[in-house]
Protein backbone atom coordinates (compact mmCIF):
# COMPACT_ATOMS: atom_id res chain seq x y z
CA UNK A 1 30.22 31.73 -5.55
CA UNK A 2 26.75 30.65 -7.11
CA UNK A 3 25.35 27.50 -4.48
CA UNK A 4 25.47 24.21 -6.73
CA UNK A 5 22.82 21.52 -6.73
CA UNK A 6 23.05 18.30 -8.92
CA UNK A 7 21.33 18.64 -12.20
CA UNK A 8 17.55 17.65 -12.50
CA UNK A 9 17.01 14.24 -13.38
CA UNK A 10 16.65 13.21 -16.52
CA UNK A 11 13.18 11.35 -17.78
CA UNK A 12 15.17 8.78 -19.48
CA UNK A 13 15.70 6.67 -15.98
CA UNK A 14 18.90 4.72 -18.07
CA UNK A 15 20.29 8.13 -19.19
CA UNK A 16 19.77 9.82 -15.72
CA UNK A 17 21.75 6.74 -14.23
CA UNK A 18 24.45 6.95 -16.37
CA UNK A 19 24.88 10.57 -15.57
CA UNK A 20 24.98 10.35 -12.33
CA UNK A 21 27.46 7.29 -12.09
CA UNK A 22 29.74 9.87 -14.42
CA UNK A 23 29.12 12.46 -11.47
CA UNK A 24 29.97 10.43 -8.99
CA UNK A 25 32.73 9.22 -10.26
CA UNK A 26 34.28 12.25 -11.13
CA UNK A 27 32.77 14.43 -8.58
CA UNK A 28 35.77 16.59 -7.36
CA UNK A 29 34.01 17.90 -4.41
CA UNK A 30 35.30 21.86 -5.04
CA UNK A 31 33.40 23.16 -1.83
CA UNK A 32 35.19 20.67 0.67
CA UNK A 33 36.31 21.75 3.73
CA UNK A 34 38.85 19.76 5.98
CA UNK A 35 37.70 17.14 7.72
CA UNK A 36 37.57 18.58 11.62
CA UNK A 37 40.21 15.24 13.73
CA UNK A 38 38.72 15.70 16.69
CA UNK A 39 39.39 14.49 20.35
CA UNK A 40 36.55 12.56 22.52
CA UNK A 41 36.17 15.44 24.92
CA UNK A 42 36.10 18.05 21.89
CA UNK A 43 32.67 19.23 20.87
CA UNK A 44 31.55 19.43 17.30
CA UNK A 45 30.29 22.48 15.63
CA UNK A 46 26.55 21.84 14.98
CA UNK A 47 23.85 23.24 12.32
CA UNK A 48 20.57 22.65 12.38
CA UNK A 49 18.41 22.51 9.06
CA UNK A 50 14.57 22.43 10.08
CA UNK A 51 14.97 22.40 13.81
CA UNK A 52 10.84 22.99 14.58
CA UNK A 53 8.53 19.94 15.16
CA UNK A 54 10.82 16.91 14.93
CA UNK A 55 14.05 19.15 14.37
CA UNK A 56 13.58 20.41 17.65
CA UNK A 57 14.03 17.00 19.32
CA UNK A 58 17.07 16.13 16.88
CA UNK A 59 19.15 19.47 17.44
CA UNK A 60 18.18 19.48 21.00
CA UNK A 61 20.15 15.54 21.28
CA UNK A 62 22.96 17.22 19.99
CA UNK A 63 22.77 20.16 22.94
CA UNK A 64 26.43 18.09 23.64
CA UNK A 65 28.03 19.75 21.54
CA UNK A 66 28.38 23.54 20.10
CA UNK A 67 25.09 24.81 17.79
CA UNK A 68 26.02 27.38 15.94
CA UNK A 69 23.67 27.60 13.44
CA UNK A 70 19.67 27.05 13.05
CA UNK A 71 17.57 27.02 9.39
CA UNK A 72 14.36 26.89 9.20
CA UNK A 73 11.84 28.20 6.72
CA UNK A 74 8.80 28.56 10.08
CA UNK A 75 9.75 31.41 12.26
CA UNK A 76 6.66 30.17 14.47
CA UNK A 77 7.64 26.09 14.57
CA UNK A 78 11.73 27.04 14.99
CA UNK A 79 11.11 29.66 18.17
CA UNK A 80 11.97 27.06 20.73
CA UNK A 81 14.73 26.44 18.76
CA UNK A 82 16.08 29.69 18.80
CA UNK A 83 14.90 30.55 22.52
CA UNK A 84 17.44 27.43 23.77
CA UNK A 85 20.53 28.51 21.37
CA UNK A 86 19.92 32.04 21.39
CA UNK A 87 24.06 32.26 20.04
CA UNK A 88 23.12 30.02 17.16
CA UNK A 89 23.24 31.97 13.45
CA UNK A 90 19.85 31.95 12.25
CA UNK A 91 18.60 31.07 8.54
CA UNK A 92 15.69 30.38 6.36
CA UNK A 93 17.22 28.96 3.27
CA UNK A 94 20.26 26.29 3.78
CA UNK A 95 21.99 27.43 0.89
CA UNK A 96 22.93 31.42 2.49
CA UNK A 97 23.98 29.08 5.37
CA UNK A 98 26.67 26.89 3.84
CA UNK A 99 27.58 30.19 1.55
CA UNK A 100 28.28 32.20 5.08
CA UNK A 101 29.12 29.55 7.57
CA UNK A 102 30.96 26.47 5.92
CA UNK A 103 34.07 26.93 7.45
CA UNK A 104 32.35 27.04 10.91
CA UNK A 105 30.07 23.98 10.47
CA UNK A 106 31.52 20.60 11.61
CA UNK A 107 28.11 18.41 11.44
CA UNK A 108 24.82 19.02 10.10
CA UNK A 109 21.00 17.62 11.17
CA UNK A 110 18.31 17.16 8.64
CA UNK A 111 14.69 17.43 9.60
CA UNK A 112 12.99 18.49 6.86
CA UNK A 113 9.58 16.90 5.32
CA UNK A 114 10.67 14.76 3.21
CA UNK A 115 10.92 16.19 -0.20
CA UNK A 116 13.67 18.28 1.18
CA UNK A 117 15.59 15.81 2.82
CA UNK A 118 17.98 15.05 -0.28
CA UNK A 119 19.02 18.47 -0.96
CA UNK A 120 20.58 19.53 2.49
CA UNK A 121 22.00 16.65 3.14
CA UNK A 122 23.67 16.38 -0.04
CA UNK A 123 25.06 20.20 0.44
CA UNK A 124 26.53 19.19 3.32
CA UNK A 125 28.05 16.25 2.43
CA UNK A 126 29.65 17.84 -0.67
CA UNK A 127 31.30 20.43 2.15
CA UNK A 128 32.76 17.38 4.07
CA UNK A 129 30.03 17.63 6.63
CA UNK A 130 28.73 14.77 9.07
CA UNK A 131 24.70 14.28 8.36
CA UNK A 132 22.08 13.05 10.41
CA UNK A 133 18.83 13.19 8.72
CA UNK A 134 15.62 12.05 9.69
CA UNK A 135 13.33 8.91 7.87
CA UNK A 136 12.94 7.96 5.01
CA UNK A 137 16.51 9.08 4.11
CA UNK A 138 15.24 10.10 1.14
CA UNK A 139 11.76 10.80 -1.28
CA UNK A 140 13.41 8.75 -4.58
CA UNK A 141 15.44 5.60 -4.87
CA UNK A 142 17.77 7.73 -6.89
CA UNK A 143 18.27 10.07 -4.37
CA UNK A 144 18.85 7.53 -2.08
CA UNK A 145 21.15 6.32 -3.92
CA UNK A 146 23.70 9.34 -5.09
CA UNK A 147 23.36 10.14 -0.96
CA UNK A 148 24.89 7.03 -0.36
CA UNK A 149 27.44 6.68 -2.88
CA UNK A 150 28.69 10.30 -1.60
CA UNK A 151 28.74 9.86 1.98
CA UNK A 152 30.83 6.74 1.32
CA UNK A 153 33.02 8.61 -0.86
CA UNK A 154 33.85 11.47 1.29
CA UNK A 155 33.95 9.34 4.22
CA UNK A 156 31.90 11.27 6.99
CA UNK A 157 29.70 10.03 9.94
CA UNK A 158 26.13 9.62 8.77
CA UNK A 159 23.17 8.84 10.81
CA UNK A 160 19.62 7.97 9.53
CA UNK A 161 16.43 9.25 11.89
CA UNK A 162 15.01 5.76 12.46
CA UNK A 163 16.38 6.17 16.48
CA UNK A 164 14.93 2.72 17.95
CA UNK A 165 17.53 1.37 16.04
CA UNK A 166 20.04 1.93 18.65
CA UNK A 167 16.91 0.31 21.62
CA UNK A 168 18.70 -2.16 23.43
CA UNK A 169 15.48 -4.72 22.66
CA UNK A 170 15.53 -3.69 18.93
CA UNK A 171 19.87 -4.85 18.70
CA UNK A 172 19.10 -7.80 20.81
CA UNK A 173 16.13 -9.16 19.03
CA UNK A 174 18.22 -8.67 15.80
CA UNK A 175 21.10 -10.73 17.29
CA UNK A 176 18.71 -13.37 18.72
CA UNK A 177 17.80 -14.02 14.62
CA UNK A 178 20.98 -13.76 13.71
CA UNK A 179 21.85 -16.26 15.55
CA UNK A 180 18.93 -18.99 14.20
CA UNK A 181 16.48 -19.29 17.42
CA UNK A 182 13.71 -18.74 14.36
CA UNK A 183 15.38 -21.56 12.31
CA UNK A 184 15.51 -20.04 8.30
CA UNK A 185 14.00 -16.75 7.87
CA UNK A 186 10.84 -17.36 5.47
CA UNK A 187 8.73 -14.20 5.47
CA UNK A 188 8.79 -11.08 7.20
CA UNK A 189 5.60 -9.06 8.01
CA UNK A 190 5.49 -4.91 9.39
CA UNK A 191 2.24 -3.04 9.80
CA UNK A 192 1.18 0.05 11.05
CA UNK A 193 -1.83 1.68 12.24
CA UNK A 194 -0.97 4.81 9.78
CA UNK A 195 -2.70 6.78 7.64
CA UNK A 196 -6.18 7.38 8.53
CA UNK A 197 -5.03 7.80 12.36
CA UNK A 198 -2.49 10.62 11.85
CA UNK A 199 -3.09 12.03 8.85
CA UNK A 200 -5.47 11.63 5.44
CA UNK A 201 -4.67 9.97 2.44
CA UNK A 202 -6.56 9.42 -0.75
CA UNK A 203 -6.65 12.94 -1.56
CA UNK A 204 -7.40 15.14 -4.34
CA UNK A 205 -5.08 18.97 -4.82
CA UNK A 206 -6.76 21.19 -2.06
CA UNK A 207 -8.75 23.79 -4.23
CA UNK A 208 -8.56 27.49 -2.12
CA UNK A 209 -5.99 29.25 -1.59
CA UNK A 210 -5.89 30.48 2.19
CA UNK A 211 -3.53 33.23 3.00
CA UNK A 212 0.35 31.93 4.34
CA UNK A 213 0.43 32.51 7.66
CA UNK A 214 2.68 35.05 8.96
CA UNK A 215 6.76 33.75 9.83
CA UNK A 216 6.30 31.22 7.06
CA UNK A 217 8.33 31.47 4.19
CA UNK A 218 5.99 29.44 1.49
CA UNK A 219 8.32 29.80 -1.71
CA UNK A 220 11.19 27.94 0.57
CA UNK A 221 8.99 25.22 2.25
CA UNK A 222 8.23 23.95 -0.97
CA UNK A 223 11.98 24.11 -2.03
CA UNK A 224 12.30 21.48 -5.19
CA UNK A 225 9.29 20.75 -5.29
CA UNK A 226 6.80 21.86 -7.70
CA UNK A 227 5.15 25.12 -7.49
CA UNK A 228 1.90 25.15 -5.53
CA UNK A 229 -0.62 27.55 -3.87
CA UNK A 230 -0.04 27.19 0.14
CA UNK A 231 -2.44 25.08 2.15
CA UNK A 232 -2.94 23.83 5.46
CA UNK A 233 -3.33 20.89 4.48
CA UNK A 234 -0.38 20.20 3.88
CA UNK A 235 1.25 22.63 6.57
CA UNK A 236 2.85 21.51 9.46
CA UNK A 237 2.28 17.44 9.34
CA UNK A 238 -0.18 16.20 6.83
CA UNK A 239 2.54 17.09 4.14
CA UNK A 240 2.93 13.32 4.69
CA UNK A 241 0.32 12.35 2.58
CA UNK A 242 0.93 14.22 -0.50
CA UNK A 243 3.26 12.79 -3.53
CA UNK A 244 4.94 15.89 -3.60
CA UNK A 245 5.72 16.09 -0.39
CA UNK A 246 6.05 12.93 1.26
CA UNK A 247 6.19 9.42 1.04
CA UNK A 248 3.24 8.25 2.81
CA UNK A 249 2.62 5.45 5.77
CA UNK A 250 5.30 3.46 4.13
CA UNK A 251 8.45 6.01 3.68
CA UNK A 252 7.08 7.43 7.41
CA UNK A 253 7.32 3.89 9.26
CA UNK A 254 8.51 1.58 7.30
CA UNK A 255 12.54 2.77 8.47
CA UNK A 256 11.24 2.13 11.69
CA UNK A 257 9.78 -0.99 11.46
CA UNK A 258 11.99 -2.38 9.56
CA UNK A 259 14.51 -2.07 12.37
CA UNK A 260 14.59 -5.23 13.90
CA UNK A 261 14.63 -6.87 10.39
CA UNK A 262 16.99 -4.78 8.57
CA UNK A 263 19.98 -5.31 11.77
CA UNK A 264 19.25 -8.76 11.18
CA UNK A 265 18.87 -9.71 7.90
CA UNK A 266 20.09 -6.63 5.92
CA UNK A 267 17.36 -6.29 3.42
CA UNK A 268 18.42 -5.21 0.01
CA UNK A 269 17.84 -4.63 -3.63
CA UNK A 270 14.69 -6.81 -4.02
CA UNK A 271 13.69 -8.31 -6.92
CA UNK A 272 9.95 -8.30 -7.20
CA UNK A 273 7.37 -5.69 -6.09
CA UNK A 274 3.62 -5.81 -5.73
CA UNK A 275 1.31 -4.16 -4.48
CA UNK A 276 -2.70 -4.00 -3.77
CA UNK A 277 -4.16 -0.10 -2.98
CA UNK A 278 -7.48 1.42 -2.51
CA UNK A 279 -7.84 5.42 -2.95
CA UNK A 280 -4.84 6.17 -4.15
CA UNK A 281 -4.63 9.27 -6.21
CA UNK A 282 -2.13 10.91 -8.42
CA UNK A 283 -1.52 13.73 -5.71
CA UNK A 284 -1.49 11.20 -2.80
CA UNK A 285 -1.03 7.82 -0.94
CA UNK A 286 -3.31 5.32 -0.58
CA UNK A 287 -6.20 4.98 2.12
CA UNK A 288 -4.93 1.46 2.47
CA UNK A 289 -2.14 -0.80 1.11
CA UNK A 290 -0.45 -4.46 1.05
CA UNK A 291 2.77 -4.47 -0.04
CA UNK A 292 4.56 -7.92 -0.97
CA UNK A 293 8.46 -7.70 -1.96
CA UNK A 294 10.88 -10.60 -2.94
CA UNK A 295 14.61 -10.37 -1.33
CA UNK A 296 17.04 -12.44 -2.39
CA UNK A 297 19.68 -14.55 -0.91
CA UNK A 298 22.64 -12.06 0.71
CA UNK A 299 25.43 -14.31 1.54
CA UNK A 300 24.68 -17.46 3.81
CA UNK A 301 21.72 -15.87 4.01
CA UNK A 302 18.82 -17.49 1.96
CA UNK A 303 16.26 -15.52 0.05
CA UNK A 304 12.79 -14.44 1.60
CA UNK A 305 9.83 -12.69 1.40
CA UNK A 306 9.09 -9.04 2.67
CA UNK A 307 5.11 -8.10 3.07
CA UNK A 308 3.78 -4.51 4.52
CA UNK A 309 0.57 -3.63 5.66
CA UNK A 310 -1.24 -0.20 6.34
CA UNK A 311 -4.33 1.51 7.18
CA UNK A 312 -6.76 -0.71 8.39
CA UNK A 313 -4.83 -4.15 7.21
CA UNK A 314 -3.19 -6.40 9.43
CA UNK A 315 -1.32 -10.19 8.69
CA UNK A 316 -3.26 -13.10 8.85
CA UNK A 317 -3.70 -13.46 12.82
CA UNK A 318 -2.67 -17.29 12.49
CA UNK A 319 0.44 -16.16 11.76
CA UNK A 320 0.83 -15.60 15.65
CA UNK A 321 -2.38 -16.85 17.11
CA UNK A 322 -1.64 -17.00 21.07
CA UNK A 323 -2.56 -13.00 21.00
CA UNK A 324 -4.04 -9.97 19.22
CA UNK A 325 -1.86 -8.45 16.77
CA UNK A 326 -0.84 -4.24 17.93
CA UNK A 327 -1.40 -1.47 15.86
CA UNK A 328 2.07 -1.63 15.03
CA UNK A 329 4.31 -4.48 14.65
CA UNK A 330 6.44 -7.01 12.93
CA UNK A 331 6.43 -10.71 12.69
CA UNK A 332 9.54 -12.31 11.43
CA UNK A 333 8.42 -16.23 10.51
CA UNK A 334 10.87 -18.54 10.42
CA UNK A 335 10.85 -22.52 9.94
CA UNK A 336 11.12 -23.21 13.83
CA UNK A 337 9.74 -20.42 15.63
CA UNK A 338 7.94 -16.57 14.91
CA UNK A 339 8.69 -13.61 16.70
CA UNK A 340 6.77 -10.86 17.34
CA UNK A 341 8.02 -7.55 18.26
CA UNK A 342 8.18 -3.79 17.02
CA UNK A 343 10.45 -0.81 16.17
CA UNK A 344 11.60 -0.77 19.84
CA UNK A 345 12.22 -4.69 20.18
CA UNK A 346 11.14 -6.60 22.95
CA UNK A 347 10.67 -10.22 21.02
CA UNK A 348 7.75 -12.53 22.02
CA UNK A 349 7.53 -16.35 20.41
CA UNK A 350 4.90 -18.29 19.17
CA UNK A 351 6.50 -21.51 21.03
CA UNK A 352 5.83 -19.34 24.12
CA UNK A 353 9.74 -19.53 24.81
CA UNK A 354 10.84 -16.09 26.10
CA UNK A 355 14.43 -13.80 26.00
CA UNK A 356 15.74 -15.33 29.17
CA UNK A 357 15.89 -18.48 27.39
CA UNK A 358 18.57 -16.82 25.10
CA UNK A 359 20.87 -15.47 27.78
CA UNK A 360 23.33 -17.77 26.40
CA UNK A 361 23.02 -16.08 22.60
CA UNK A 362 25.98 -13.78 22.30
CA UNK A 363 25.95 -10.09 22.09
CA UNK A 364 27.11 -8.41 18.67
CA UNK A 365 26.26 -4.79 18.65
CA UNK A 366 26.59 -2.30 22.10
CA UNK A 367 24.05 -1.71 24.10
CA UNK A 368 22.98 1.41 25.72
CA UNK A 369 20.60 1.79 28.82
CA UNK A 370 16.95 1.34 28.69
CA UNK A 371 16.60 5.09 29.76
CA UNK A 372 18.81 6.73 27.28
CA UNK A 373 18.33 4.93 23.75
CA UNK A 374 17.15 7.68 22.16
CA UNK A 375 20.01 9.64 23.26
CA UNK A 376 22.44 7.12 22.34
CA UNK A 377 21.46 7.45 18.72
CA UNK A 378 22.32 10.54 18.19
CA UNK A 379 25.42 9.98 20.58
CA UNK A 380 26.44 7.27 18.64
CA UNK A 381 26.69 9.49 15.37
CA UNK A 382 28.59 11.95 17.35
CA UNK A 383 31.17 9.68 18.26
CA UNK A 384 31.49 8.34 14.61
CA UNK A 385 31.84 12.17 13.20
CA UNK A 386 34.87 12.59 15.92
CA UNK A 387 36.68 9.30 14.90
CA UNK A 388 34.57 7.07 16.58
CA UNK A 389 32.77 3.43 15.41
CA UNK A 390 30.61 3.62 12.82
CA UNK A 391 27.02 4.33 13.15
CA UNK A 392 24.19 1.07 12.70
CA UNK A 393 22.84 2.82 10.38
CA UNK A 394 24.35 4.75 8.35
CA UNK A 395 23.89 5.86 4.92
CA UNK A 396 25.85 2.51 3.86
CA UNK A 397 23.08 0.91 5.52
CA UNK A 398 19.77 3.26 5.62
CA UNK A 399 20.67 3.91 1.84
CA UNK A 400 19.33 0.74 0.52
CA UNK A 401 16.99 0.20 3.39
CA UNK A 402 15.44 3.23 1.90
CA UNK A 403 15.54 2.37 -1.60
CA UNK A 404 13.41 -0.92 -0.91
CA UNK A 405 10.95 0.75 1.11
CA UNK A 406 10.44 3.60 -1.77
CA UNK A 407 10.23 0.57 -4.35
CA UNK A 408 6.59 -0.09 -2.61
CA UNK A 409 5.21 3.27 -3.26
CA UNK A 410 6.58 2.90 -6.80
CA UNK A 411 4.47 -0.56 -7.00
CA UNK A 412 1.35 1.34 -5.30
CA UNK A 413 1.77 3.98 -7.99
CA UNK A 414 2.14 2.03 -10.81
CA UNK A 415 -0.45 -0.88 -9.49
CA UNK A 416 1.03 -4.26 -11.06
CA UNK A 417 4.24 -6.09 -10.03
CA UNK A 418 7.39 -4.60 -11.28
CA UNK A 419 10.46 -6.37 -11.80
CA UNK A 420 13.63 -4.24 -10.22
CA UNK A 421 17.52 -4.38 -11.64
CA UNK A 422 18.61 -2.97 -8.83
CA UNK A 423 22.20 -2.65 -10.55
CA UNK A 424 21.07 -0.71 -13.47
CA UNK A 425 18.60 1.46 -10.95
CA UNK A 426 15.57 0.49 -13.67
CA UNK A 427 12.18 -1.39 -13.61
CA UNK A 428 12.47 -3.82 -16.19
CA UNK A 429 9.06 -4.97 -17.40
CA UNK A 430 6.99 -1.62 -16.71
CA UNK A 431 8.85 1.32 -18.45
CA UNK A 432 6.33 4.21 -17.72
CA UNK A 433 6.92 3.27 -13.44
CA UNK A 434 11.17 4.90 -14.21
CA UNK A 435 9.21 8.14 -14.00
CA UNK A 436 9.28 7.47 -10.35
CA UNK A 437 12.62 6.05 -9.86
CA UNK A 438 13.58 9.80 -9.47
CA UNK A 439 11.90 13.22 -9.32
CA UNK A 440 12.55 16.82 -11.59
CA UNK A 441 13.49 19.95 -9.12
CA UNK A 442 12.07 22.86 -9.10
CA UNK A 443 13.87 25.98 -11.08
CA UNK A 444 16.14 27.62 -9.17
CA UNK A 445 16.92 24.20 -6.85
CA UNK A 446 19.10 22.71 -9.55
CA UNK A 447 21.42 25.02 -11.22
């Protein structure tokens, strides 16, 4: 049988949305496999797609349980891969994968860059496979968003790569806010000491054409995304820079920073956008950018302001004067008290109270050890896939997590405030910014 993708979208944003809430709705799933019911001391049947560089940490967590097959398009970057599961079925291109081993496959990791994150994950799920994939879930809001709606529909474990989510400082500094020690949220801030640091930005289409190295398979790296000469610039890391590609410092650590924030205050489907660049280029992210987005009220929660900085920027250090701001952080401001902490947790206050003052504060989410949160992430998902509590962040919740952080490179991009119906999927007072609500595959990735 010919491998399906979903059709390319459409450059009318209200026509592509339509589509695909016909799709999903009548999306009869023709490649599903039985859901595996298994028993706590049963292992799951594990694939790997991109297990080099970070894959090899995230298929390597799930050494628990049985992996039987690897993908990856880098013989060189996957070796250590295949050296520790030297029984595992190997692959370059996901699709031969699910086409030979469907029946075989119980669970699937992600750890592609992140144009290629959709695609996989999607497969899987359409096969009735549990997904963990890495940050940002996706490289489009719309992806984001079909992801979501089928992982919810099909009703398997899903885990998003943002793994201080499951630190033991990160749940408790989310519960301490939920609980009001900050008074009423007003403003949250996250920064990070990316790009510039880690990789370029700012960047203009490399010009040469170097030879691909040997073991990498070019024409499958780039997958759906448009056709390209091969560079090293782009090859193994700073892929993160590049429109194409990635999704710059934002999509990168913005999951991750918006940890603490996100367990507490669920931030979704904001309203405003704006945002203020230098260097940005139509091939790549900015040298520098402030983000602002509005949130509204959620509940008996009350509305509030989202801001992001990168590069060189930081928040106003009044904000939290008694000490120097990190390279990476968050402040969440409320009308009694500020916090300070970071993707792991770990909550310092600008009243100079501290956490023991809070022992009192009770618990909401479990906790694992101090020495094995990173474990317990991908644990966690495990669990879930064999019947298990649901994940903290799964797609029902790193969905629209993701979809407000890729609204900010959609207000770098189109470099004046948009106004975002997050219902209808559109940008209401800037038509020409739809064009990147969603992205066009590559022939031979959609059909």
């Amino acid at each position: 049988m010919k491998p399906r993708l979903l059709p390319p979208v459409s450059r009318s944003t209200r026509r592509a949305f339509l589509r695909d809430a016909t799709l999903l709705s009548a999306l009869a799933f023709p490649f599903v496999n039985r859901l595996p019911v298994l028993g706590a001391n049963e292992r799951l049947h594990i694939a790997g797609v991109g297990v080099g560089g970070k894959g090899w940490t995230d298929i390597t967590q799930c050494s628990s349980e049985n992996i039987v097959a690897l993908c990856d398009v880098d013989d060189r970057r996957a070796e250590p891969a295949f050296k520790r599961f030297p029984d595992a079925k190997r692959f370059r291109d996901f699709r031969h994968m699910f086409d030979a081993m469907s029946r075989e496959i119980d669970a699937v990791t992600v750890s592609t860059p992140d144009h290629m994150h959709f695609l996989p994950a999607m497969w899987a799920i359409e096969r009735g496979k549990h997904v963990y994939c890495q940050k940002p879930l996706t490289q489009t809001i719309r992806e984001a968003r079909l992801l979501t709606a089928a992982a919810k529909k099909r009703k398997v474990a899903t885990q998003m790569g943002n793994q201080a989510r499951s630190h033991p400082g990160t749940r408790r500094d989310a519960e301490l806010i939920r609980a009001g020690v900050l008074g009423v949220v007003q403003e949250v801030h996250c920064w990070t000491d990316r790009p510039g640091t880690w990789w370029r930005q700012g960047m203009s289409r490399p010009s040469d054409t170097p030879p691909v190295p040997a073991g990498l398979d070019w024409d499958l790296w780039l997958g759906g995304a448009p056709e390209r000469p091969y560079h090293p610039a782009y090859v193994p890391f700073a892929w993160r820079g590049f429109w194409d590609f990635g999704t710059g410092a934002l999509g990168d650590m913005g999951c991750h920073l918006l940890n603490v924030p996100d367990l507490a205050l669920e931030i979704r489907d904001a309203t405003r956008v704006e945002a203020t660049t230098e260097g940005l280029t139509s091939e790549s992210g900015p040298l520098w950018a402030r983000v602002r987005w509005d949130i509204p009220a959620r509940g008996s929660r009350p509305a509030f302001r989202l801001f992001w900085y990168d590069g060189a920027k930081r928040p106003d250090p009044a904000l939290f004067p008694a000490r120097t701001l990190p390279e990476n952080g968050v402040l969440v401001v409320g009308n009694h008290d500020t916090m300070l902490t970071n993707y792991e947790g770990g909550g310092q206050f600008r009243s100079g109270r501290t956490l023991a003052d809070f022992k009192d504060v009770p618990e909401l989410f479990p906790k694992a050890s101090p020495q094995a949160w990173e474990q317990a992430h991908y644990q966690e998902w495990i669990r879930a896939a064999k019947g298990g509590p649901k994940t903290l962040t799964g797609f029902e919740a790193a969905g629209p997590m993701t979809e407000v952080v890729l609204l900010g490179n959609v207000a770098q991009r189109a470099g004046r405030e948009i106004h975002w119906d997050s219902r209808r999927m559109r940008i209401t007072n800037h038509a020409d910014a739809n064009q990147w609500i969603g992205r066009e595959y590559r022939k031979g990735w959609h059909a």
